[in-house]
N, C-alpha and C. Protein backbone atom coordinates (compact mmCIF):
# COMPACT_ATOMS: atom_id res chain seq x y z
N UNK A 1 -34.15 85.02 -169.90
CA UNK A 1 -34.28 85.88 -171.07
C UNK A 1 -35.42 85.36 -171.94
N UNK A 2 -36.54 86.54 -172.24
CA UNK A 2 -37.33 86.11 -173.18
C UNK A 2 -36.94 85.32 -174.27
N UNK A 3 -35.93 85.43 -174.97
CA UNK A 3 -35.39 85.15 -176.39
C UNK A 3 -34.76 83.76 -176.39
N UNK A 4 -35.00 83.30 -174.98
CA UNK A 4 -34.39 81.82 -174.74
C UNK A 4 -32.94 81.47 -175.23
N UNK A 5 -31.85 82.52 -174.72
CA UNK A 5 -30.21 82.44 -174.90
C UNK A 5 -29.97 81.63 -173.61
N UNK A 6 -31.12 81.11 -172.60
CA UNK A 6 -30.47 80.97 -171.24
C UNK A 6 -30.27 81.08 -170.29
N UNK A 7 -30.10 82.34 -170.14
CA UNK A 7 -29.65 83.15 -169.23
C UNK A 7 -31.01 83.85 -168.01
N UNK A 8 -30.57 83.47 -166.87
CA UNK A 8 -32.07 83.92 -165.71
C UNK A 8 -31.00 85.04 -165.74
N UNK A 9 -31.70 86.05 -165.22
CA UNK A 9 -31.85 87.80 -164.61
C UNK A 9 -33.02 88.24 -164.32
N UNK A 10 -32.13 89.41 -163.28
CA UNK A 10 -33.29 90.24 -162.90
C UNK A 10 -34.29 91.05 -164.01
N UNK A 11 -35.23 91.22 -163.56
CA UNK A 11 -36.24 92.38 -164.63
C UNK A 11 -35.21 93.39 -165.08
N UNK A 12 -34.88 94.17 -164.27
CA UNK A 12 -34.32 95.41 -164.21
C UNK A 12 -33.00 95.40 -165.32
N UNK A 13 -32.44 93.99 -165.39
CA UNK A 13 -31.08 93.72 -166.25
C UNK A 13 -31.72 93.55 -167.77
N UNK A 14 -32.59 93.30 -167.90
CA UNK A 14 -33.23 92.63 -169.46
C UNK A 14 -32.78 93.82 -170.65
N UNK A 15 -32.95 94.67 -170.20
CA UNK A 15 -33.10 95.67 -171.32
C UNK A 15 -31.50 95.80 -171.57
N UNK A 16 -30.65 95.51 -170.23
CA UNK A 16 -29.07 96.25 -170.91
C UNK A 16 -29.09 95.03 -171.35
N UNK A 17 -29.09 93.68 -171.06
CA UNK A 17 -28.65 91.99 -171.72
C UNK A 17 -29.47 92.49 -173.11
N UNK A 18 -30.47 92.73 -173.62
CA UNK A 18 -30.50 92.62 -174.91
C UNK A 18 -30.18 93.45 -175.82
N UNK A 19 -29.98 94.62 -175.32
CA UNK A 19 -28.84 95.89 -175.97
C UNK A 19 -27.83 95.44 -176.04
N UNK A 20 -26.99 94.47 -175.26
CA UNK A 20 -25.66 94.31 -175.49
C UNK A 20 -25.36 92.82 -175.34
N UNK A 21 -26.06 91.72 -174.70
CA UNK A 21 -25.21 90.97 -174.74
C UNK A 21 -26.01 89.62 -174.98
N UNK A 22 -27.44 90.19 -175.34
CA UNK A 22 -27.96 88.32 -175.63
C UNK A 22 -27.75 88.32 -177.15
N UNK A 23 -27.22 86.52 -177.57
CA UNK A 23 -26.54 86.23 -178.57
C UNK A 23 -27.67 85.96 -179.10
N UNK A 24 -28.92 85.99 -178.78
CA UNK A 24 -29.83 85.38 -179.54
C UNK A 24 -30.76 86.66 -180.18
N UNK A 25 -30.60 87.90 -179.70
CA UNK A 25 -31.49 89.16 -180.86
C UNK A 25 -30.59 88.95 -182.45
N UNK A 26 -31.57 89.53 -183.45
CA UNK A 26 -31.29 89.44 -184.53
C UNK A 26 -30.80 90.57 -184.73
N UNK A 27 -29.66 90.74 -185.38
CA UNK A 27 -29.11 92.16 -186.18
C UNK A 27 -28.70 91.83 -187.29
N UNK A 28 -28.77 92.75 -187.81
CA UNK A 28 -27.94 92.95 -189.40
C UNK A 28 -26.60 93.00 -189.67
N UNK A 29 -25.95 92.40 -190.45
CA UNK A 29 -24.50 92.06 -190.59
C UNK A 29 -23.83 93.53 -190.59
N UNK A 30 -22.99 93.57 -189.36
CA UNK A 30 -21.97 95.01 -189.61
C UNK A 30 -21.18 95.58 -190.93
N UNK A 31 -21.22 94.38 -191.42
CA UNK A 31 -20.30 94.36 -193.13
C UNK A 31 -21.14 95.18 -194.26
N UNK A 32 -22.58 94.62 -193.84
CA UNK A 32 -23.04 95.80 -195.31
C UNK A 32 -23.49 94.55 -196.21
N UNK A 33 -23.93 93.38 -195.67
CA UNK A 33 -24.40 92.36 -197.00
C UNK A 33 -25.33 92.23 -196.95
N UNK A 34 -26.31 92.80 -195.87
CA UNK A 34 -27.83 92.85 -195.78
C UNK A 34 -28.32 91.65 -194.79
N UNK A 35 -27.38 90.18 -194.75
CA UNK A 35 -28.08 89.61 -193.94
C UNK A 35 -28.13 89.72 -192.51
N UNK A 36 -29.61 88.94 -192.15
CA UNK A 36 -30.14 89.14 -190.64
C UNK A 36 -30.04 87.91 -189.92
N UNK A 37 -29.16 87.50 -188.99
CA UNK A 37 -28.91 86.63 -188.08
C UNK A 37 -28.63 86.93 -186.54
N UNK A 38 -28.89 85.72 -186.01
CA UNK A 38 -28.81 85.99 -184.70
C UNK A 38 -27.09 86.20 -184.09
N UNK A 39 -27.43 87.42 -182.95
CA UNK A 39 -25.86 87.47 -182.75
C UNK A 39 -24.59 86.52 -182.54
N UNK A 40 -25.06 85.07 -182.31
CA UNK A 40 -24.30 84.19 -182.14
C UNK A 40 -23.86 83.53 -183.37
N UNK A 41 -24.79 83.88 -184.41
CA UNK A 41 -24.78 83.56 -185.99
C UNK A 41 -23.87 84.57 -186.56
N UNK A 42 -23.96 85.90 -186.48
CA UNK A 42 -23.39 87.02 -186.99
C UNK A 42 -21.90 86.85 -186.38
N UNK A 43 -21.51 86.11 -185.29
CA UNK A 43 -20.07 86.19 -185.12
C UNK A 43 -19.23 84.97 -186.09
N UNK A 44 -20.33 84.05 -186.19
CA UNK A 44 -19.39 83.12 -187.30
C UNK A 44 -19.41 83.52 -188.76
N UNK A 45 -20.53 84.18 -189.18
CA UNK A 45 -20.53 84.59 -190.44
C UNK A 45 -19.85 86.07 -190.63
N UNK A 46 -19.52 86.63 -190.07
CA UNK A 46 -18.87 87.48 -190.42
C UNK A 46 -17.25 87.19 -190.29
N UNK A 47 -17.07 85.81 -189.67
CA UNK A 47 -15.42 85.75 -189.69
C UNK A 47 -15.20 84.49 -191.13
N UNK A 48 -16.16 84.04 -191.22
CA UNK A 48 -16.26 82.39 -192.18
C UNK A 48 -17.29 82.73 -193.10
N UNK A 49 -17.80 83.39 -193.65
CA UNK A 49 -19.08 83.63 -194.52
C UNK A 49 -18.94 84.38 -195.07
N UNK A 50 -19.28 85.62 -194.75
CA UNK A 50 -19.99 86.93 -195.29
C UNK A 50 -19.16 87.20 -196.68
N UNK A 51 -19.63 87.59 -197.60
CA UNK A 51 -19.28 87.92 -198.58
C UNK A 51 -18.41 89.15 -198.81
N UNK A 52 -18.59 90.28 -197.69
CA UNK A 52 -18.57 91.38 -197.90
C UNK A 52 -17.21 91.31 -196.67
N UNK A 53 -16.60 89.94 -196.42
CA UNK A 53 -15.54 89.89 -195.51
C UNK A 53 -14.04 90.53 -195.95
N UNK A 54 -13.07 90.58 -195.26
CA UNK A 54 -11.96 91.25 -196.27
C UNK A 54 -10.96 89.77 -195.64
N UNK A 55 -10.41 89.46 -197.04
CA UNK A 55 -9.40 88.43 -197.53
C UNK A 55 -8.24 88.45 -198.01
N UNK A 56 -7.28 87.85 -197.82
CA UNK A 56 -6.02 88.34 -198.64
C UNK A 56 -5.73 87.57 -199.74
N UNK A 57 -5.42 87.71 -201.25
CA UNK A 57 -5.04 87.47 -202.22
C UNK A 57 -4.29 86.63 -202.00
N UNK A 58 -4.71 85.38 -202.50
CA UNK A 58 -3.51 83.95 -202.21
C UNK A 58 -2.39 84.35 -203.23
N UNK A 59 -2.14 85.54 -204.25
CA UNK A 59 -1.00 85.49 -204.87
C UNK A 59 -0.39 86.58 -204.56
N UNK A 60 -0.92 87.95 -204.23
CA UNK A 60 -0.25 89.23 -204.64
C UNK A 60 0.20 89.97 -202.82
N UNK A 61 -1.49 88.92 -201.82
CA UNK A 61 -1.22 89.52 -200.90
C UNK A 61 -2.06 91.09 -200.27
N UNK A 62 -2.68 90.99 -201.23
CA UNK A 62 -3.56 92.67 -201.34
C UNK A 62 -4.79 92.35 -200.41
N UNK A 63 -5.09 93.25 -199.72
CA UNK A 63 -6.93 92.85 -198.81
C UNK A 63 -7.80 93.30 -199.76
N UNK A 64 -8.99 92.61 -200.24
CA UNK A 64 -9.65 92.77 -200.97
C UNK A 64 -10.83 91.95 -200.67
N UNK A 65 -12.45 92.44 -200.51
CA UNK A 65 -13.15 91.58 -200.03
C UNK A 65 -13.90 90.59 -201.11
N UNK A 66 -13.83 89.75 -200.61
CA UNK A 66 -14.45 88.42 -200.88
C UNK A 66 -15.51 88.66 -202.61
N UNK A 67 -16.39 89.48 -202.38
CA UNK A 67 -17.15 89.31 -203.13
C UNK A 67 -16.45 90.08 -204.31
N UNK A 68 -15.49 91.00 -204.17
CA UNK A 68 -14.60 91.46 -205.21
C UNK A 68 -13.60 91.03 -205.56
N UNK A 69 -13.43 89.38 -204.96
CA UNK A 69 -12.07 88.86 -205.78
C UNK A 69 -12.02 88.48 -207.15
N UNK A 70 -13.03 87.84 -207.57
CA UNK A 70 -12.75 87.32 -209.47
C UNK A 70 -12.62 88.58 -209.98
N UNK A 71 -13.27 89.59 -209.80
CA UNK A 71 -12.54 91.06 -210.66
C UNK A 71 -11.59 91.61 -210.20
N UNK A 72 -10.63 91.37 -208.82
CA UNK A 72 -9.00 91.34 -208.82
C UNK A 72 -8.18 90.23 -209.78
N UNK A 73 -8.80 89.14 -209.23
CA UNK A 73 -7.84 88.10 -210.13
C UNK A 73 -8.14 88.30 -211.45
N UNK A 74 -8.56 89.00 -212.02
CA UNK A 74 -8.78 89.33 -213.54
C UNK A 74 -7.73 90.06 -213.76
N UNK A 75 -7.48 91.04 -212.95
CA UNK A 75 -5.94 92.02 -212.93
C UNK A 75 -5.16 91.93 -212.18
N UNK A 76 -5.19 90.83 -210.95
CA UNK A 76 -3.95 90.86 -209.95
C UNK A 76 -2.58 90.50 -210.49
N UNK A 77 -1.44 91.30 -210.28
CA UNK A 77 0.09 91.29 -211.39
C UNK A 77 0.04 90.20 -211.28
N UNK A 78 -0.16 89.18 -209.83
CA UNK A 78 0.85 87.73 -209.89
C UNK A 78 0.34 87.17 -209.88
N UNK A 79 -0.86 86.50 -210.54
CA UNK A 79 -1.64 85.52 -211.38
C UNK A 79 -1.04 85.07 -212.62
N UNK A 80 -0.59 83.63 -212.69
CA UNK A 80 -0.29 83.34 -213.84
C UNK A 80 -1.34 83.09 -214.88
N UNK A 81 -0.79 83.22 -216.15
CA UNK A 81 -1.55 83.69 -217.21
C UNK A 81 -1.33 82.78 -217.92
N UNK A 82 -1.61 82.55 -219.62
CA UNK A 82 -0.41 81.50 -220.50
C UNK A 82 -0.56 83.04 -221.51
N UNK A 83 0.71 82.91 -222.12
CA UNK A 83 0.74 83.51 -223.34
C UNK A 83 0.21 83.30 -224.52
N UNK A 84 -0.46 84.16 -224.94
CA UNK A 84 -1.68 84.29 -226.18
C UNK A 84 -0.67 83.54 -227.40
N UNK A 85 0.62 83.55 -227.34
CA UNK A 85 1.57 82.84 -228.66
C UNK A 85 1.86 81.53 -228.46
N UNK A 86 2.56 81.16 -227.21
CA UNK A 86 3.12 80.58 -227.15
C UNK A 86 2.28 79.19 -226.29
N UNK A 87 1.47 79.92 -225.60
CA UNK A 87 0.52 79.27 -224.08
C UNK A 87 1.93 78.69 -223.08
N UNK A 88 2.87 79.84 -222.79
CA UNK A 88 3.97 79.40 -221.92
C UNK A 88 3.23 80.17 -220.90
N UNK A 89 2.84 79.69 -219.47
CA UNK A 89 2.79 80.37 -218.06
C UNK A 89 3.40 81.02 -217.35
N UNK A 90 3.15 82.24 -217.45
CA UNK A 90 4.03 82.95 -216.48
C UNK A 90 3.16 84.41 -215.64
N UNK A 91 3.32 85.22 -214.85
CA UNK A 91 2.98 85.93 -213.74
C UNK A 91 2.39 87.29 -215.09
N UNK A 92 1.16 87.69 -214.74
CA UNK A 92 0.78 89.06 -215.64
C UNK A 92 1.88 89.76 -215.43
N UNK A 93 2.55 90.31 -214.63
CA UNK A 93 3.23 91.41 -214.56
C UNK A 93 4.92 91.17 -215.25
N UNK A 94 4.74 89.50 -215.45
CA UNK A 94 6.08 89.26 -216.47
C UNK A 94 5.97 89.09 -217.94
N UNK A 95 4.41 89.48 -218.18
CA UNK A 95 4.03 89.01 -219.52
C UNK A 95 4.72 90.32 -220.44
N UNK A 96 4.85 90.92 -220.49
CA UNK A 96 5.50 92.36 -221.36
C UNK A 96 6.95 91.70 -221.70
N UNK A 97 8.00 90.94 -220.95
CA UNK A 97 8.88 90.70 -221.09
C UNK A 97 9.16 89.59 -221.17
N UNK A 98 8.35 88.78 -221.29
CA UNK A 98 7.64 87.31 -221.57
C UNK A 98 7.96 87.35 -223.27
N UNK A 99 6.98 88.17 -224.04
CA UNK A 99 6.75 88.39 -225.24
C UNK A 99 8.34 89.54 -225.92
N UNK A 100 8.62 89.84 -225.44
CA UNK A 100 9.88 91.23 -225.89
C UNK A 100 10.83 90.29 -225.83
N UNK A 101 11.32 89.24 -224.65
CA UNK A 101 12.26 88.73 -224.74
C UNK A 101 12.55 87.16 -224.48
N UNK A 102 11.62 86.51 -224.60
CA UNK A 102 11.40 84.60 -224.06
C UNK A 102 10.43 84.24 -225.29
N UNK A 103 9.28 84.96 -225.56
CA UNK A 103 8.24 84.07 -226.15
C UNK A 103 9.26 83.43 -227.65
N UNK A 104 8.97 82.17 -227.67
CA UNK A 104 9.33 81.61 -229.20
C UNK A 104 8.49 81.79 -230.39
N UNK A 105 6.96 81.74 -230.44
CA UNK A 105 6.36 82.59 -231.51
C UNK A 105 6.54 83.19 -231.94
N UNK A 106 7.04 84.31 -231.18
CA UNK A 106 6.96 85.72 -231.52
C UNK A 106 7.42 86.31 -232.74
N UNK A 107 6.68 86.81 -233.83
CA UNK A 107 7.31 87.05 -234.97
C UNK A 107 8.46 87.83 -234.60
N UNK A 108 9.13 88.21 -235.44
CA UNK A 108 10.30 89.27 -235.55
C UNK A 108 10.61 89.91 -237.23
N UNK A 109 10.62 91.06 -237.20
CA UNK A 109 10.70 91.80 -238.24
C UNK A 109 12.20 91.81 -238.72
N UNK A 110 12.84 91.28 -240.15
CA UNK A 110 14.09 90.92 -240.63
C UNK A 110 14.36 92.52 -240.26
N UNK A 111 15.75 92.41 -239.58
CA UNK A 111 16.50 94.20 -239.55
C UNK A 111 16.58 94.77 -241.08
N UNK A 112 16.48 93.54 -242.37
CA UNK A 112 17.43 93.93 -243.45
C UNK A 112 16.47 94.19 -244.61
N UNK A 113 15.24 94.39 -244.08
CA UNK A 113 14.29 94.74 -244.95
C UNK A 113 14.13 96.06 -244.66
């Protein structure tokens, strides 16, 4: 193979080996991140790299790719948070009832006024 993957063949085979199977032509990442690596490169970076990979949320569990996780974890429910009163930790999606019924700050309005 011209491209030096290795591989002896016939003339006649060259054209299907580099349409399909020498690891050494360059293509563009299937994902959509723009980079150009060689096919033997493009199989590790697209399972270990690529930005544009899809990942699962170490808390909630959701697929969401890589380069869009800090603006999930900005809103994912089960990220703990601290409370703006108290700075007690607990899960976003328990914070409503965090504050209504646990937080100790929390003002409270006398019934008798």
């Amino acid at each position: 193979c011209g491209l030096k993957c290795g591989l002896v063949m016939c003339r006649e085979d060259m054209e299907q080996h580099l349409k399909r199977d020498c690891g050494m032509v360059r293509e563009k990442c299937r994902l959509g991140c723009g980079v150009v690596l060689t096919r033997n490169e493009l199989r590790i970076h697209v399972k270990d790299t690529c930005v544009q990979r899809i990942i699962r949320c170490e808390h909630c569990s959701i697929s969401v790719k890589l380069c869009d996780k800090p603006k999930h974890l900005e809103k994912c429910p089960r990220v703990r948070v601290a409370c703006e009163l108290c700075n007690v930790e607990t899960r976003r999606d328990a914070m409503t009832k965090h504050l209504s019924d646990d937080c100790k700050e929390k003002v409270l309005e006398c019934p008798f006024v």
